[in-house]
Protein backbone atom coordinates (compact mmCIF):
# COMPACT_ATOMS: atom_id res chain seq x y z
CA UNK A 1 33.34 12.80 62.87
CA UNK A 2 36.62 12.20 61.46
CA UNK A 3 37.85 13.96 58.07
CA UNK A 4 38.03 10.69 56.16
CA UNK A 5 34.13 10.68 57.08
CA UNK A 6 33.08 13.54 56.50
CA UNK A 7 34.64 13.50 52.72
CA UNK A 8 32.57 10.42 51.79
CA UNK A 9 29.23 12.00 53.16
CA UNK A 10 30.04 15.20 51.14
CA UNK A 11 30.73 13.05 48.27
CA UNK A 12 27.53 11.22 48.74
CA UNK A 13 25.51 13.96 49.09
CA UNK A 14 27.07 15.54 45.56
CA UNK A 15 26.64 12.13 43.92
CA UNK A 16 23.02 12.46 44.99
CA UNK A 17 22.23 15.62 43.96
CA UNK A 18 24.06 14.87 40.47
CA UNK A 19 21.61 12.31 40.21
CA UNK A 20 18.34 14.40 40.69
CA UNK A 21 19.17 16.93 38.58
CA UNK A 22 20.81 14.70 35.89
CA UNK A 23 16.79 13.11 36.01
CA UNK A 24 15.53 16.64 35.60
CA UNK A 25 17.16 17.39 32.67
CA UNK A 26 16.66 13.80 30.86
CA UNK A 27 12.87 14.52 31.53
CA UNK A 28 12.71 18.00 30.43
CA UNK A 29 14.29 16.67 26.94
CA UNK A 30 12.25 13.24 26.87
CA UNK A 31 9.02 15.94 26.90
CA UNK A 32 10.90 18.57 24.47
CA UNK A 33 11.56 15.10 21.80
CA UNK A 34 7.60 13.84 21.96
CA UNK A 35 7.26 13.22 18.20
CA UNK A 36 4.74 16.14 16.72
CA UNK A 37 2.02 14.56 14.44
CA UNK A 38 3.74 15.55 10.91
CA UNK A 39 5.68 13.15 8.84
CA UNK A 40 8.56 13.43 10.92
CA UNK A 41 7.05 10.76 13.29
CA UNK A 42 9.60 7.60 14.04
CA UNK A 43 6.32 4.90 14.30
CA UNK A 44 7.31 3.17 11.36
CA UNK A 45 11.11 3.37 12.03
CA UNK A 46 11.30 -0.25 11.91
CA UNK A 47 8.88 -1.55 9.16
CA UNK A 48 9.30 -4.22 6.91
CA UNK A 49 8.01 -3.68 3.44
CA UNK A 50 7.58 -4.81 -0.40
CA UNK A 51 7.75 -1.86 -2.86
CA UNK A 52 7.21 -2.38 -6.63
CA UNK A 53 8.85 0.56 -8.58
CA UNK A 54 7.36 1.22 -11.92
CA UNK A 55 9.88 3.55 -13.45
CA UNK A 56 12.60 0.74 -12.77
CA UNK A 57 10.14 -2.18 -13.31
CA UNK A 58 11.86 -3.47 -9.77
CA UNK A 59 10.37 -5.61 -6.84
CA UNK A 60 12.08 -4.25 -3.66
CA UNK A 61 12.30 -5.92 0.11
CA UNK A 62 13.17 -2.99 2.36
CA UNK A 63 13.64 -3.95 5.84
CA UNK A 64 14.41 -0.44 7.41
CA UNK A 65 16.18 -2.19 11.06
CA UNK A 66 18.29 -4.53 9.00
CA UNK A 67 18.96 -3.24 5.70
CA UNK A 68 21.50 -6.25 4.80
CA UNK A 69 18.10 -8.02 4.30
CA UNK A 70 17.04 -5.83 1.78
CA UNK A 71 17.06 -7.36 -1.79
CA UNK A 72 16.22 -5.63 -5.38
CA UNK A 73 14.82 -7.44 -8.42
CA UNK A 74 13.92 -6.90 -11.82
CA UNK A 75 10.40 -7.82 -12.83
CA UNK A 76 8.21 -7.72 -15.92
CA UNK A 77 5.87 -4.16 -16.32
CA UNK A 78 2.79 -5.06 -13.99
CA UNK A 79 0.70 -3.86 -11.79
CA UNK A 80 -0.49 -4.52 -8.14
CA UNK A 81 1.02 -6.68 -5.46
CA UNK A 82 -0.63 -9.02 -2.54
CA UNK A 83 0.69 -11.64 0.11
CA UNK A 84 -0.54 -14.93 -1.12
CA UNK A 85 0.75 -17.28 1.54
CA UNK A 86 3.71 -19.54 2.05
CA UNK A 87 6.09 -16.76 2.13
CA UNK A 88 5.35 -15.23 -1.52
CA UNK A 89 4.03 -12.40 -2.41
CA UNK A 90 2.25 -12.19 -5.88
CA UNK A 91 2.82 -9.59 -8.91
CA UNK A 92 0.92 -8.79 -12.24
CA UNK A 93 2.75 -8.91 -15.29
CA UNK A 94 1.80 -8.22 -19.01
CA UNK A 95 1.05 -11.88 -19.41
CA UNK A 96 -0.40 -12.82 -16.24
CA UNK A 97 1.13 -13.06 -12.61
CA UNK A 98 4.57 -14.41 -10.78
CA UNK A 99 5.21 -15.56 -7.22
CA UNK A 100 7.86 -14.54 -5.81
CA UNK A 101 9.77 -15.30 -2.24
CA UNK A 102 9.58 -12.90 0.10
CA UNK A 103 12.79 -13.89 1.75
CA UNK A 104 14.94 -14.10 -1.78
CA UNK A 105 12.84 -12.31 -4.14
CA UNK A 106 13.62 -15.14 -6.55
CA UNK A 107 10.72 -16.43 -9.03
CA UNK A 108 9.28 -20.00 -7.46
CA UNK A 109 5.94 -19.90 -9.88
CA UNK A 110 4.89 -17.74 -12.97
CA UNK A 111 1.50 -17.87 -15.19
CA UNK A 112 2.11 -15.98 -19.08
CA UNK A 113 -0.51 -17.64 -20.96
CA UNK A 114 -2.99 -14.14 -20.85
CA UNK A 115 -1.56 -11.56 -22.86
CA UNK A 116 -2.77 -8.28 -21.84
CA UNK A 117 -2.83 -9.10 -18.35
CA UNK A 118 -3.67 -5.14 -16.69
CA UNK A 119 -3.67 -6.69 -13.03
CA UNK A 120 -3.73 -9.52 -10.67
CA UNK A 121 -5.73 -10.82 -7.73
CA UNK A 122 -5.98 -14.11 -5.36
CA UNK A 123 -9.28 -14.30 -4.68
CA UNK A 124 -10.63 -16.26 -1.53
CA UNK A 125 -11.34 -19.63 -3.00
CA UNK A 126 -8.08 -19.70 -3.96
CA UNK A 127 -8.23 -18.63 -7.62
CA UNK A 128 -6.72 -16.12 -9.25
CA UNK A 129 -8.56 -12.77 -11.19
CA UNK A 130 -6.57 -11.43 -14.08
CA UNK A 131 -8.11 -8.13 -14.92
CA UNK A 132 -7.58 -6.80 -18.78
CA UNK A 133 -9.69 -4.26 -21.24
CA UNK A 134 -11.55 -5.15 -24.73
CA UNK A 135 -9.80 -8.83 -23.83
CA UNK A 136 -10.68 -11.99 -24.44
CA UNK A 137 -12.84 -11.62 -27.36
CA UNK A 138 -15.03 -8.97 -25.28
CA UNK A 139 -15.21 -5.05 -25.19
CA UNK A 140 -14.64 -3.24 -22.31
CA UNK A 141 -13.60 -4.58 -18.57
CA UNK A 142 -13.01 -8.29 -18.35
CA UNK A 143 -12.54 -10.49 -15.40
CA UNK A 144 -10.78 -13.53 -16.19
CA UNK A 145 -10.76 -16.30 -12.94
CA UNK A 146 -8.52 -18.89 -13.57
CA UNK A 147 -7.48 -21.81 -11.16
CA UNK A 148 -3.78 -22.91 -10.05
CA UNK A 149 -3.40 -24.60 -12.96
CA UNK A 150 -4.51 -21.45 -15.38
CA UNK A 151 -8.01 -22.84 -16.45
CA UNK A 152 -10.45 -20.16 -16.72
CA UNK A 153 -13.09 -21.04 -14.60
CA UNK A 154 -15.01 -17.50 -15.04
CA UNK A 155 -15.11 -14.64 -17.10
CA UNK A 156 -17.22 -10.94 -16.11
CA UNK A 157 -17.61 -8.42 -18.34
CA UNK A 158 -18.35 -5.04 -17.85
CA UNK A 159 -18.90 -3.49 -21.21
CA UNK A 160 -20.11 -0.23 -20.44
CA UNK A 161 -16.02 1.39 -19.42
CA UNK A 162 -13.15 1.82 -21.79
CA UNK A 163 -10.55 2.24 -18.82
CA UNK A 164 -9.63 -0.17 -16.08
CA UNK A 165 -6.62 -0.07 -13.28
CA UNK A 166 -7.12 -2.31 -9.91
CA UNK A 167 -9.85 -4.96 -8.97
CA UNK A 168 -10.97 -5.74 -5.58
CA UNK A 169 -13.14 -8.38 -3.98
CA UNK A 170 -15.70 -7.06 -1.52
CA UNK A 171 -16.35 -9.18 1.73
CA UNK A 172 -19.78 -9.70 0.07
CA UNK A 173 -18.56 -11.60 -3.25
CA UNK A 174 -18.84 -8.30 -5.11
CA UNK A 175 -15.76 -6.53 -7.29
CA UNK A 176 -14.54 -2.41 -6.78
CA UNK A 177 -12.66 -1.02 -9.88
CA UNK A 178 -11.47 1.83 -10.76
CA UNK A 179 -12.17 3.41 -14.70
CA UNK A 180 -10.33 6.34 -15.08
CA UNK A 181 -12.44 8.94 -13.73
CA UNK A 182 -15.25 6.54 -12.06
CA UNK A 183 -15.13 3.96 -9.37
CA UNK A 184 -17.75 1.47 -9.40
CA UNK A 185 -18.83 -1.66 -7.81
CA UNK A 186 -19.93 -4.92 -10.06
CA UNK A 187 -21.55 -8.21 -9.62
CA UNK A 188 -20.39 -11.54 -10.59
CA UNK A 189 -23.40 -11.27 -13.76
CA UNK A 190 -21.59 -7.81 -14.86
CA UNK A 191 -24.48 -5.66 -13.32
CA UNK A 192 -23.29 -2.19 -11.94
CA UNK A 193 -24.61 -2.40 -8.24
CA UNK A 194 -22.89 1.46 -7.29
CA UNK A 195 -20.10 4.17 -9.03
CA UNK A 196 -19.08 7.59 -8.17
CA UNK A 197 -17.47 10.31 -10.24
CA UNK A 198 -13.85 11.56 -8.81
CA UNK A 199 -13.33 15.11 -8.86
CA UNK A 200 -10.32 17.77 -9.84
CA UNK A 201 -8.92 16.37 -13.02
CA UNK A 202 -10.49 14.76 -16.29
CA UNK A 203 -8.82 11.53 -16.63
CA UNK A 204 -7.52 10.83 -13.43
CA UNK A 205 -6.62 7.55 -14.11
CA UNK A 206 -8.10 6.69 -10.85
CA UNK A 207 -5.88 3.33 -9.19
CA UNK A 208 -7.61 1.85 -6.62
CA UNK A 209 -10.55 1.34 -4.22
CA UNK A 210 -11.73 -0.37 -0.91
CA UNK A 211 -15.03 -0.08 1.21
CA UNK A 212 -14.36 1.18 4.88
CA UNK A 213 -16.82 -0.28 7.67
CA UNK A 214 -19.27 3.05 7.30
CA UNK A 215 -19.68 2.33 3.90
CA UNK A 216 -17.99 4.62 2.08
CA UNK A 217 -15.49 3.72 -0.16
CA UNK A 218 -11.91 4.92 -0.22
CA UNK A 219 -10.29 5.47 -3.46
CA UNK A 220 -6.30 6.65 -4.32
CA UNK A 221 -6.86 8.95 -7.63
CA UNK A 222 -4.15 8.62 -9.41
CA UNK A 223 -3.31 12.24 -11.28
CA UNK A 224 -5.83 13.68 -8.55
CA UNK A 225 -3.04 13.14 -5.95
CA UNK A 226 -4.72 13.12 -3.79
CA UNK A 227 -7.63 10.12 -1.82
CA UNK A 228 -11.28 10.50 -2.48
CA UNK A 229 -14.02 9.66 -0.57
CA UNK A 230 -17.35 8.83 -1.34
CA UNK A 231 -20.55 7.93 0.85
CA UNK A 232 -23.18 5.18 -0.47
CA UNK A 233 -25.02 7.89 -2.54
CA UNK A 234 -22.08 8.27 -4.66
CA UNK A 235 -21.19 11.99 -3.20
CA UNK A 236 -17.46 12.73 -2.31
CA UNK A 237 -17.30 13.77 0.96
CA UNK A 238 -13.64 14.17 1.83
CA UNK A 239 -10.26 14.34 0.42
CA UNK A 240 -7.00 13.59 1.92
CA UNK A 241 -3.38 15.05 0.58
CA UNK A 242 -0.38 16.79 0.94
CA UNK A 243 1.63 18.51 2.34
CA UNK A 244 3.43 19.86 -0.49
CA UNK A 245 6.39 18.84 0.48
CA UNK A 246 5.89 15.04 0.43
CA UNK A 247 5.08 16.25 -3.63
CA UNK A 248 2.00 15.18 -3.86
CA UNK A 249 2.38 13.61 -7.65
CA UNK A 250 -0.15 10.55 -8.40
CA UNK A 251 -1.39 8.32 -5.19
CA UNK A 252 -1.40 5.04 -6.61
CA UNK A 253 -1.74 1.22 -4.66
CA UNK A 254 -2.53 1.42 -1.38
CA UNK A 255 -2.97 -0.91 2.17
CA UNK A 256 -5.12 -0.08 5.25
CA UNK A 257 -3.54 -0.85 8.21
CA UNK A 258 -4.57 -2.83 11.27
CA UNK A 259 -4.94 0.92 13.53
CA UNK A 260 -7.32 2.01 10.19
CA UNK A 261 -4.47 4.27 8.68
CA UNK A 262 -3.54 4.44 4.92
CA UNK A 263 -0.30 4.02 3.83
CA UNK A 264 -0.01 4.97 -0.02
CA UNK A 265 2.56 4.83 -2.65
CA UNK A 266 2.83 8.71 -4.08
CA UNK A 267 4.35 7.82 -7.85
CA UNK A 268 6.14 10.38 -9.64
CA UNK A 269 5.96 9.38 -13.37
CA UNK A 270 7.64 6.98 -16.02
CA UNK A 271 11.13 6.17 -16.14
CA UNK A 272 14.58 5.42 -14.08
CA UNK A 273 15.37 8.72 -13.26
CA UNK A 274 12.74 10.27 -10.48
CA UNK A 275 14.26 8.52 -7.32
CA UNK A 276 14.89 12.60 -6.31
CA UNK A 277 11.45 13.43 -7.05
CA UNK A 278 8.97 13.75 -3.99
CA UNK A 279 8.87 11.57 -0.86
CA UNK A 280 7.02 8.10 -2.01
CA UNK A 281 5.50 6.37 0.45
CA UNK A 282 2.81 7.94 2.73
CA UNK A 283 0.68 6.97 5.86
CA UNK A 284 -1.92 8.87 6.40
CA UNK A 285 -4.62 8.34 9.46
CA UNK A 286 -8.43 8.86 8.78
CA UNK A 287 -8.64 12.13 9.63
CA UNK A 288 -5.75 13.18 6.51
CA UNK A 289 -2.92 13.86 8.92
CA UNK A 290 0.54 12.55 7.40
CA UNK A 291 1.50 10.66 10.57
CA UNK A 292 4.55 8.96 8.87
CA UNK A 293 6.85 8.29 5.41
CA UNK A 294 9.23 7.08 3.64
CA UNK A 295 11.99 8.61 1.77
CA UNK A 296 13.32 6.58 -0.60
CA UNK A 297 16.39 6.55 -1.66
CA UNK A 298 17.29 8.12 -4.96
CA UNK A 299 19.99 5.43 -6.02
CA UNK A 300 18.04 2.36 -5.62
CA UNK A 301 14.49 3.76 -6.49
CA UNK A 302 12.69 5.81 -9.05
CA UNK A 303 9.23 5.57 -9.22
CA UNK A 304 7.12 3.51 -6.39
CA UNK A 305 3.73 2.73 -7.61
CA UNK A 306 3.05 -0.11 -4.95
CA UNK A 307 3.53 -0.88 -1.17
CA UNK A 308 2.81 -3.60 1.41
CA UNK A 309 3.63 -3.12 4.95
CA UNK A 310 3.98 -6.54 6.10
CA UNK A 311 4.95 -5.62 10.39
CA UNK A 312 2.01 -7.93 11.89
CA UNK A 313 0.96 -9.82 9.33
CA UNK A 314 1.75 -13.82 8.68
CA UNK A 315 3.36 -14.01 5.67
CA UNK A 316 2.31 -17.90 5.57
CA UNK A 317 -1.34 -17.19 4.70
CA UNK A 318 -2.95 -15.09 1.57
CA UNK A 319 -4.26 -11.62 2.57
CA UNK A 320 -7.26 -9.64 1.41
CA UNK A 321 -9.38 -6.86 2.60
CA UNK A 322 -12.13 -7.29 5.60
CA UNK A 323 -15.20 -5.68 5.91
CA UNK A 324 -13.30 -2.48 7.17
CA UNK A 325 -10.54 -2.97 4.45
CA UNK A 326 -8.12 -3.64 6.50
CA UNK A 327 -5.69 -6.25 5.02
CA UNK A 328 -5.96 -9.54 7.19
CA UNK A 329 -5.02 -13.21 7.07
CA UNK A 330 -8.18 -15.19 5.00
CA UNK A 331 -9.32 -17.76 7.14
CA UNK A 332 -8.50 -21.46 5.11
């Protein structure tokens, strides 16, 4: 064996070993970076989502991959938000509802003929639920269901509550709101069919609700911070929070996810000046482990009180909750 031979075959070997141990060490660190199961977690690294901010009365695209798509508008004081098909996604305001284009933000369709609008919901059929409170010549919780053109077509009345935040329509025709410190469930006659009491405050001002496939029914409590939830007797057994870090402030709108975990937006109060103030937007899985959120930040934000995670759903068809409350394309 020459010397010129011998170099390259002691170069080769070196090369080799460089390699091996050069895998060693990439798989000692791959193991030593495995995500831990706090809110540290990258799953949601590259969501795409529709915030409403309360404090700034702002509609928000956040596209956390591409933030150049990102877009910020002004909107009227509302509540509740929902993909409605054709690339819009649907807002209350004080007089009704707006469309709005996903893609631009911009307005394409608005309804202001219902002063006192609290909320508002496409329905199935295609129709539209405006929800207000000693409204339309009635006392207590009304249900207005007006068509495209902004006909009312139905009215429900529940008489019996002075307080009234979100509506939603069970798979089974039926309607879950939430009254302060109750959530109940109601019939198209007004008839009270179920309601539980939440727990830890006094006037929670209790935001929203949706029946899970066991039948109990999840509910975001507002000033409770924290979820609730109940079984079919009406007994609350389980809460999910925290960690006090995230600032657990008021858990407000809601969406369950296709893998059955929550993602909730954690408000921190009234006005343009709390985009500092805890970290607002939450995923929790069904055991109440934070497996993921969302810090927003404090220069474009103030006070989330709504979210929609739109990563696997088709924007071009309207969305509402399945049997297991799950948001889900509704079939035409």
């Amino acid at each position: 064996m020459n010397n010129t031979t011998a170099y390259v075959l002691k170069s080769f070997k070196q090369f080799f070993l460089l390699l091996i141990l050069t895998g060693l060490v990439s798989m000692l660190f791959s193991n030593c970076a495995t995500p831990n199961p706090g809110h540290t977690m990258p799953d949601g690294a590259s969501r795409k989502m529709i915030l409403r901010d309360e404090g700034l009365s702002q509609l928000t695209y956040v596209d956390l991959t591409n933030p150049k798509n990102n877009w910020y508008v002004p909107v009227p004081a509302g509540r509740d938000l929902q993909l409605v098909g054709q690339g819009l996604v649907l807002i209350g305001t004080g007089t009704g509802y707006e469309e709005r284009n996903i893609t631009t933000g911009h307005k394409v369709f608005e309804l202001t003929s219902f002063n006192g609008t609290l909320g508002a919901r496409r329905l199935r059929n295609g129709n539209t639920l405006l929800t207000g409170l000693n409204w339309q010549g009635k006392k207590g919780i009304v249900l207005v269901e007006v068509d495209k053109n902004g006909s009312i077509k139905r009215l429900i009345n529940y008489p019996a509550y002075n307080y009234v935040r979100m509506v939603r329509e069970t798979v089974a025709g039926t309607f879950l709101l939430t009254a302060d410190d109750v959530v109940l469930e109601g019939n198209a006659a007004g008839k009270i069919l179920w309601q539980a009491k939440l727990t830890s405050r006094e006037k929670p001002h209790a935001w929203q609700a949706q029946r899970l496939a066991n039948g109990h029914t999840l509910v975001s409590g507002g000033y409770t911070a924290n979820f609730q939830v109940f079984d079919a007797s009406g007994k609350l057994v389980s809460t999910i929070t925290g960690p006090a870090d995230v600032n657990p402030s008021f858990y407000a709108g809601f969406q369950i996810l296709a893998n059955g975990n929550y993602v909730v937006a954690n408000w921190q109060g009234h006005g343009p000046k709390l985009g500092s103030s805890g970290t607002q937007v939450l995923e929790y899985n069904p055991s109440g482990q934070l497996v993921w959120s969302w810090k927003q930040d404090p220069a474009k934000f103030s006070s989330i009180q709504g979210v929609l995670v739109l990563d696997g759903l088709n924007l071009k068809q309207l969305h509402s909750e399945d049997a297991r409350g799950v948001l889900v394309a509704v079939k035409p």
